[in-house]
N, C-alpha and C. Protein backbone atom coordinates (compact mmCIF):
# COMPACT_ATOMS: atom_id res chain seq x y z
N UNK A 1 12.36 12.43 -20.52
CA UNK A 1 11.74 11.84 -19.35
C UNK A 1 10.23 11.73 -19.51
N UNK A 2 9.35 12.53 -20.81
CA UNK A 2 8.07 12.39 -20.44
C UNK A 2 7.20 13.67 -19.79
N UNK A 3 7.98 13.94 -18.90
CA UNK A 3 7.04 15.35 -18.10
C UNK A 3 8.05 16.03 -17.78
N UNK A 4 7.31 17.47 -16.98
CA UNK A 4 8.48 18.50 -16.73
C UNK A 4 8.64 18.44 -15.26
N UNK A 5 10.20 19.15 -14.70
CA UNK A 5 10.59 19.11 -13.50
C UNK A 5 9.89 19.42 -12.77
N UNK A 6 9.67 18.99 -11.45
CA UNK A 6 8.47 19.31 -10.39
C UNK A 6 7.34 18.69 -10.55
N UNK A 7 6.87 17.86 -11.56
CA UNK A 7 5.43 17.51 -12.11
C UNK A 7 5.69 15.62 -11.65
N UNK A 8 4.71 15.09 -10.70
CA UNK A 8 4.55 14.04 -10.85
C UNK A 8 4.19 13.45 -11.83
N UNK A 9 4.93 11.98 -12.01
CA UNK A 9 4.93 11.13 -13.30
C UNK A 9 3.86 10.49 -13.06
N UNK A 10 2.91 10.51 -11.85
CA UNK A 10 2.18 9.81 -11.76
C UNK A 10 0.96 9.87 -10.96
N UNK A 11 -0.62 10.44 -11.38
CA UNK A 11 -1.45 11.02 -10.65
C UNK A 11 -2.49 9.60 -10.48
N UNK A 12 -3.23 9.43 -9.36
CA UNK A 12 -4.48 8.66 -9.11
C UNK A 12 -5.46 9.91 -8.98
N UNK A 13 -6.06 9.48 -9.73
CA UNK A 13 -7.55 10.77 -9.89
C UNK A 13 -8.54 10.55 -9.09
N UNK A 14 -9.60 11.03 -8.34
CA UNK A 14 -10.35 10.67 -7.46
C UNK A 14 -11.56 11.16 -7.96
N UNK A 15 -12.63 11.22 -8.85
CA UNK A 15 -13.80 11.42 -8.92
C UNK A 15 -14.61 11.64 -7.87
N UNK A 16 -15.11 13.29 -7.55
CA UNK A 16 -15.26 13.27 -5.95
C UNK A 16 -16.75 14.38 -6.50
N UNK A 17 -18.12 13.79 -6.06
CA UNK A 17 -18.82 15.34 -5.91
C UNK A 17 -18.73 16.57 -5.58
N UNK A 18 -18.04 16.88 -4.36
CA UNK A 18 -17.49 18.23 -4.12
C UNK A 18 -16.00 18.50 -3.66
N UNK A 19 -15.42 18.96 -4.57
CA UNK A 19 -14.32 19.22 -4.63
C UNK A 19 -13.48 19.86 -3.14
N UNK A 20 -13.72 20.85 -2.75
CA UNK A 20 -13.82 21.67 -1.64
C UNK A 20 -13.58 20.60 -0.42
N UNK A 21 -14.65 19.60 -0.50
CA UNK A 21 -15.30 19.19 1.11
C UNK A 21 -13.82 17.71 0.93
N UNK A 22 -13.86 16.72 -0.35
CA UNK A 22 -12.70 16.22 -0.43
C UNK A 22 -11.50 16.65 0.02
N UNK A 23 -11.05 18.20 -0.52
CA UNK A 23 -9.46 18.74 -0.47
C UNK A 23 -9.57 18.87 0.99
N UNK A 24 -10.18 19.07 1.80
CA UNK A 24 -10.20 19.54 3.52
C UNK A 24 -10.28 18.19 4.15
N UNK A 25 -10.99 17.01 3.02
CA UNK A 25 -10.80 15.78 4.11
C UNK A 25 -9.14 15.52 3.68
N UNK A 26 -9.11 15.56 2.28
CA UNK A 26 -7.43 15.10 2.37
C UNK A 26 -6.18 15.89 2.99
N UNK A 27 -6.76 16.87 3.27
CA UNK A 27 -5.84 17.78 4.11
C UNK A 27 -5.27 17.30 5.42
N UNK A 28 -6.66 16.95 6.05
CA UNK A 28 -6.32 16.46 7.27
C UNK A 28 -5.64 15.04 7.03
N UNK A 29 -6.46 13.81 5.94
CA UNK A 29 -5.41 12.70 6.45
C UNK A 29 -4.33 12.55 6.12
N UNK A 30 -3.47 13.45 5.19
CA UNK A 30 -2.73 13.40 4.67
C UNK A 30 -1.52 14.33 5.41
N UNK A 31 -2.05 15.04 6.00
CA UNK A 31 -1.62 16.18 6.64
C UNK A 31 -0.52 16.74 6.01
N UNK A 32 -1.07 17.82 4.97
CA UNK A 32 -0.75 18.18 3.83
C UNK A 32 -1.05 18.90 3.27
N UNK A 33 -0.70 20.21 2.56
CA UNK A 33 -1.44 20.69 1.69
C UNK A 33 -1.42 20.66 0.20
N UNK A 34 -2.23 20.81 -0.54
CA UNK A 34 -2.09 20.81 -2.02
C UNK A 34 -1.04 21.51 -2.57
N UNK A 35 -0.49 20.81 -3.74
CA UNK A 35 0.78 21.55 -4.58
C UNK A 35 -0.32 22.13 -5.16
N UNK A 36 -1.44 21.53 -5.76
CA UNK A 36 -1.98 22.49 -6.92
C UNK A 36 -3.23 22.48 -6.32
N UNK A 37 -4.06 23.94 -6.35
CA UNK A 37 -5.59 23.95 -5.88
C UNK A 37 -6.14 24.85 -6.71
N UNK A 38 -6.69 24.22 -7.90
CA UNK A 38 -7.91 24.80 -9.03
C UNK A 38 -8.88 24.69 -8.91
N UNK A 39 -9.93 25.79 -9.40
CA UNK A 39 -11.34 24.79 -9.86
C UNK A 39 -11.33 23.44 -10.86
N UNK A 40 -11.47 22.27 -10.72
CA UNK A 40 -11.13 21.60 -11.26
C UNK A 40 -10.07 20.34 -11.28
N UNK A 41 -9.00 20.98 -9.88
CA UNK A 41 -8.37 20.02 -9.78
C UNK A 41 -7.53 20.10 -8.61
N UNK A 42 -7.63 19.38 -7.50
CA UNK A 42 -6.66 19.61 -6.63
C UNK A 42 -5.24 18.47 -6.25
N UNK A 43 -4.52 18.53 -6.08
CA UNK A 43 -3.36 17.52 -6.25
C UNK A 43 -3.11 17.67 -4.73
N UNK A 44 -2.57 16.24 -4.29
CA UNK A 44 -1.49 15.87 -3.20
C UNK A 44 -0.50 15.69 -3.28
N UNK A 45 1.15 15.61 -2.38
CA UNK A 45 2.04 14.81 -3.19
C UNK A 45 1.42 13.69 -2.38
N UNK A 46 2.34 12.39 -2.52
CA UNK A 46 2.27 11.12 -2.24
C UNK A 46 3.90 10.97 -1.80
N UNK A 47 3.82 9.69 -1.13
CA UNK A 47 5.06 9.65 -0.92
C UNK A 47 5.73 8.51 -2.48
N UNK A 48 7.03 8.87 -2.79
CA UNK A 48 7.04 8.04 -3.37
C UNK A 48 7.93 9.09 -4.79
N UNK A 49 6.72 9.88 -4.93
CA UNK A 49 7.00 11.12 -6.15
C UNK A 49 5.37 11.07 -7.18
N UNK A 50 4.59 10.48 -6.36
CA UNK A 50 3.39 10.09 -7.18
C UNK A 50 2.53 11.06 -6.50
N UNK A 51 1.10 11.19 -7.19
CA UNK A 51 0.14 12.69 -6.23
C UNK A 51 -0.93 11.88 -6.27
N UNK A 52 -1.75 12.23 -5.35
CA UNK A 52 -3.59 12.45 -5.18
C UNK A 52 -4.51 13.44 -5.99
N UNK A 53 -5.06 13.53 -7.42
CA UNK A 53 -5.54 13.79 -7.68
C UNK A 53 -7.17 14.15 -7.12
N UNK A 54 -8.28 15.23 -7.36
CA UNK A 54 -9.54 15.18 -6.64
C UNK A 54 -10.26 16.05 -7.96
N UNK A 55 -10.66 15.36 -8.54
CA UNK A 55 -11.39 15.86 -9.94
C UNK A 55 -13.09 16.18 -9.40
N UNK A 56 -13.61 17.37 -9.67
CA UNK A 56 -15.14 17.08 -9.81
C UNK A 56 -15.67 16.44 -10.75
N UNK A 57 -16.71 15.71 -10.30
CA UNK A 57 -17.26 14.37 -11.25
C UNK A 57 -17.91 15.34 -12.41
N UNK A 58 -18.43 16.50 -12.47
CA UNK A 58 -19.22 17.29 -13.50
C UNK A 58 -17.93 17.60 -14.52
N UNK A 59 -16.39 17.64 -14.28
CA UNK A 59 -15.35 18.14 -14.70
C UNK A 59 -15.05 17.06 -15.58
N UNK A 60 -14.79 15.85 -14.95
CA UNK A 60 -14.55 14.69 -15.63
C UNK A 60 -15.50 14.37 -17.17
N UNK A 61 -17.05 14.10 -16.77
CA UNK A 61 -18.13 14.21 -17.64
C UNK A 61 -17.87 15.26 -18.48
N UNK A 62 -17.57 16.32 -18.75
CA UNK A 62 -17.14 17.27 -19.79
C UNK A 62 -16.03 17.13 -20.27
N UNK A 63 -15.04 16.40 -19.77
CA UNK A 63 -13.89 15.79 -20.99
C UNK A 63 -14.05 14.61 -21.54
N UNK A 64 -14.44 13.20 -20.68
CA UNK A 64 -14.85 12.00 -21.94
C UNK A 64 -16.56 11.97 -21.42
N UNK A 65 -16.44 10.96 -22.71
CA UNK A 65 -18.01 10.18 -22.73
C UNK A 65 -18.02 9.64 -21.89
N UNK A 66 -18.29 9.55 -20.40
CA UNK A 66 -18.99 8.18 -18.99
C UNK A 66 -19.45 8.80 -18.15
N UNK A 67 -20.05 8.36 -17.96
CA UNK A 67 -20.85 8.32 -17.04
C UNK A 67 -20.41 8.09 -15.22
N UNK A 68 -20.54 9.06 -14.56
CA UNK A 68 -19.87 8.53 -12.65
C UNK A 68 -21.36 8.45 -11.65
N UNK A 69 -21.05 7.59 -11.79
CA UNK A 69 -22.01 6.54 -10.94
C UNK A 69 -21.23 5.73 -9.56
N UNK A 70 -22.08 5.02 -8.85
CA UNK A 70 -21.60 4.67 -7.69
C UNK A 70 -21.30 3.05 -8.07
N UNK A 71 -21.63 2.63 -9.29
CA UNK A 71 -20.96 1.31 -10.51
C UNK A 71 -20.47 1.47 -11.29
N UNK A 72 -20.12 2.96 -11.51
CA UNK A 72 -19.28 3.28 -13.08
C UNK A 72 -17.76 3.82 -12.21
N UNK A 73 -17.41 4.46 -13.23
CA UNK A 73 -15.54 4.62 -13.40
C UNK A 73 -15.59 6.15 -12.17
N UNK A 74 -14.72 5.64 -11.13
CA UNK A 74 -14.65 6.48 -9.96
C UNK A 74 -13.44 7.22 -9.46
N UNK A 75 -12.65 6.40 -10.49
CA UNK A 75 -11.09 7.06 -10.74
C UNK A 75 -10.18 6.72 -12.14
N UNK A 76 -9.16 7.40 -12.25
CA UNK A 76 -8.48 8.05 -13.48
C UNK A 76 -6.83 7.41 -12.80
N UNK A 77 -5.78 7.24 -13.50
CA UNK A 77 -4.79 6.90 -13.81
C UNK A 77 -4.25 7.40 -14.35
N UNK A 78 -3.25 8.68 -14.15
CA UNK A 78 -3.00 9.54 -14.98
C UNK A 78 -1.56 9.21 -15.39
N UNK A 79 -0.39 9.05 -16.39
CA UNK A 79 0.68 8.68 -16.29
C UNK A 79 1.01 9.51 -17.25
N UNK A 80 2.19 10.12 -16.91
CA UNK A 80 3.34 11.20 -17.18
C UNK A 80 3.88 10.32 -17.94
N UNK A 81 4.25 9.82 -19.18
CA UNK A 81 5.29 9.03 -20.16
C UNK A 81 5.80 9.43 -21.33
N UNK A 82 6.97 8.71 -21.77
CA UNK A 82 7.81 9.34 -23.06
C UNK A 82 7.21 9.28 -24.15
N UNK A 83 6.22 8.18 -24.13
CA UNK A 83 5.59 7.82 -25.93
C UNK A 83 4.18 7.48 -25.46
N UNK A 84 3.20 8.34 -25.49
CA UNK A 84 1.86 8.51 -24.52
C UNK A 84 0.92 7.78 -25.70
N UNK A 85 1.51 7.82 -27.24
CA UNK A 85 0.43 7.39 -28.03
C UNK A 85 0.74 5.42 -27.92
N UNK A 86 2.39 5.38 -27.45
CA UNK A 86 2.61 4.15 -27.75
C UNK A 86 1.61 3.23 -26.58
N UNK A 87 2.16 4.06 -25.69
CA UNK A 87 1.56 3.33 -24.21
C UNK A 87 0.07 3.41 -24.49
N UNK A 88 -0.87 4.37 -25.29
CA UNK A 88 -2.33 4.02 -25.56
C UNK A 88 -2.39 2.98 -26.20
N UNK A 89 -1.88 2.80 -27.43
CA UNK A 89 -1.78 1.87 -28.22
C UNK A 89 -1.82 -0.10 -27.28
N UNK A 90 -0.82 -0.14 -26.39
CA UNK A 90 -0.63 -1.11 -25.78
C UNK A 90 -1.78 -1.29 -24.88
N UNK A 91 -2.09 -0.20 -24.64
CA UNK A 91 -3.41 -0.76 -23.42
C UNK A 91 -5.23 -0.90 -23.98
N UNK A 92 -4.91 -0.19 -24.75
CA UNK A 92 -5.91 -0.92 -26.22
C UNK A 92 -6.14 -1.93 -26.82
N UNK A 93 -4.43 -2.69 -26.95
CA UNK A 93 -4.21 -4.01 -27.41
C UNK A 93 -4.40 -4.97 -26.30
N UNK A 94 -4.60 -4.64 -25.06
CA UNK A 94 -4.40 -5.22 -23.99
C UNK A 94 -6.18 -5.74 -23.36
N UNK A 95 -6.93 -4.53 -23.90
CA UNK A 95 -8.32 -4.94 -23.69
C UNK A 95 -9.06 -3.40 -23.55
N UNK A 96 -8.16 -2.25 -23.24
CA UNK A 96 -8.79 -1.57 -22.95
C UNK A 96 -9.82 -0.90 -24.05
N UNK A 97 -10.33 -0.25 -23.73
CA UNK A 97 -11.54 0.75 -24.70
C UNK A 97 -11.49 2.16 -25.17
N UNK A 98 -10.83 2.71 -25.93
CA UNK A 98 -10.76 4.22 -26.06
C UNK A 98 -11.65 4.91 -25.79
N UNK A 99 -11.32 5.70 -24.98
CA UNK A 99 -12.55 6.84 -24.64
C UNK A 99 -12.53 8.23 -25.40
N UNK A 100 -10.94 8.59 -25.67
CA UNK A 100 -10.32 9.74 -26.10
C UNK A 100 -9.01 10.06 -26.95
N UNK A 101 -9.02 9.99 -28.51
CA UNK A 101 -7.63 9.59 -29.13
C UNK A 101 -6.41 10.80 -28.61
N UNK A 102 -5.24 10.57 -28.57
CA UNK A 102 -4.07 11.36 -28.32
C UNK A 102 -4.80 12.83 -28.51
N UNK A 103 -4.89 13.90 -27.66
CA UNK A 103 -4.85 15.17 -28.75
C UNK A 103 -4.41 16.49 -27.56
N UNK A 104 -3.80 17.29 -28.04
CA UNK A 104 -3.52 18.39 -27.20
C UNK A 104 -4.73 18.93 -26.30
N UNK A 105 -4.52 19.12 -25.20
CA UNK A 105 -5.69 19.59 -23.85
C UNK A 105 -5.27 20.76 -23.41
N UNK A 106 -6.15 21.44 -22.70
CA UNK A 106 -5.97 23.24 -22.69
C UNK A 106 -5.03 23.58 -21.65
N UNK A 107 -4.92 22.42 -20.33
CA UNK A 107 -3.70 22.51 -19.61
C UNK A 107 -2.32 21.80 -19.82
N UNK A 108 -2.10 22.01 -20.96
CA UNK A 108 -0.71 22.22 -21.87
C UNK A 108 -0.24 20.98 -21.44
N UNK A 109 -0.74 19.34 -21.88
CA UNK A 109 -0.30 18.53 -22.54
C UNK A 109 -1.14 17.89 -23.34
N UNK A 110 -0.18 16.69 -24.01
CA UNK A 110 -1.13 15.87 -24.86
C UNK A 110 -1.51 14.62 -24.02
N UNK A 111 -2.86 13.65 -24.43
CA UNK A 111 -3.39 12.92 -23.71
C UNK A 111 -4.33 12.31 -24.27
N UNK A 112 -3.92 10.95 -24.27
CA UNK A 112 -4.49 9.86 -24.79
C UNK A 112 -5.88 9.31 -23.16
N UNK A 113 -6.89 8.95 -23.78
CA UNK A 113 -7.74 8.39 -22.38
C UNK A 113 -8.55 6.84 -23.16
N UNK A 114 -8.43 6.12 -22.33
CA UNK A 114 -9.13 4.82 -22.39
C UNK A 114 -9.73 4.45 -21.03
N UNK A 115 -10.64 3.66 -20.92
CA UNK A 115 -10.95 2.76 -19.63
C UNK A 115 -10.28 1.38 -19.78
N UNK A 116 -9.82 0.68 -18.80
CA UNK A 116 -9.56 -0.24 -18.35
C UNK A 116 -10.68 -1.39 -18.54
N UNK A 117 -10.34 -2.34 -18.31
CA UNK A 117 -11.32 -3.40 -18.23
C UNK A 117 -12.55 -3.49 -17.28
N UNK A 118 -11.90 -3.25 -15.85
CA UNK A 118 -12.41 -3.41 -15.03
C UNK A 118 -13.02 -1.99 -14.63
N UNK A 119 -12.99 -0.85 -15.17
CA UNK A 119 -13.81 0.37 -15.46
C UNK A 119 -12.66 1.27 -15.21
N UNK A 120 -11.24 1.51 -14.47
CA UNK A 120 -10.44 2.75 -14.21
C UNK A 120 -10.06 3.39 -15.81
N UNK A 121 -10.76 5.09 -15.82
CA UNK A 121 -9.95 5.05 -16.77
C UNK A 121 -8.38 5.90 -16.39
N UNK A 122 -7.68 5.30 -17.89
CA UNK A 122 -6.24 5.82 -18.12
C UNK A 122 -5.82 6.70 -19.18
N UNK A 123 -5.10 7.48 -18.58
CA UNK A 123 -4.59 8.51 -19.06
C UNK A 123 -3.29 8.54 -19.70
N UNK A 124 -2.73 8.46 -20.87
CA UNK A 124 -1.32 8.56 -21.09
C UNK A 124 -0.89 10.34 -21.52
N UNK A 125 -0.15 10.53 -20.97
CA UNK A 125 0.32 12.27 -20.96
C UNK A 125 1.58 12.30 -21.27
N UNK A 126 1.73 13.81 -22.21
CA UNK A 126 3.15 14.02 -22.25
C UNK A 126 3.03 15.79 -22.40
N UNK A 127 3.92 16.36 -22.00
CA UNK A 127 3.66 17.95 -22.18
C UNK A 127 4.02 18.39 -23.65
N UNK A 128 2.99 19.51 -23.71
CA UNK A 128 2.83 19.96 -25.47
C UNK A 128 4.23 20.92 -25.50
């Protein structure tokens, strides 16, 4: 399948200055609480089987090269898939820009990262 049981196949990342003051606004509109609440990362579900990601922008900047600006890349695309190098591969061929080749990450998967054309970057994931 790509990912493990319980784990959405599919995160929208939110590049947010303060982490904290985000998770309490999405609390309320969502009326909801987080499956996952780290330094570093807080998740929603979504309806659907998909989550709300809330990344600190200083968190992001220490895994690829970009820059978050209020004209630069303000969210992430994270996708849970079976062949994470194939699906980089295609969105490479497609226009995108590598930011980050396939490689094992410290919260135990592997993960390919590119930006999009239009600046979102994407994530292809699979668990190590």
């Amino acid at each position: 399948m790509g990912y493990r049981a319980g784990m959405s196949p599919t995160i929208f990342i939110l590049y947010v200055p303060d982490q904290a003051a985000a998770a309490a606004f999405y609390r309320a509109v969502l009326g909801a609480e987080p499956t996952l609440d780290v330094p570093g990362m807080t998740e929603f579900p979504l309806p659907g089987g998909a989550a709300l990601g809330l990344m600190p922008e200083a968190g992001i900047q220490r895994l690829l090269p970009i820059e978050v600006t209020p004209r630069a890349s303000r969210a992430e695309l994270y996708l849970r898939v079976a062949d994470p190098a194939a699906a980089h591969t295609r969105a490479l061929a497609a226009g995108a820009v590598e930011l980050s080749a396939l490689a094992d990450r410290d919260w135990g998967e592997r993960v390919a990262y590119s930006r999009a054309p239009e600046g979102t970057v994407l994530a292809f994931a699979e668990p190590t």
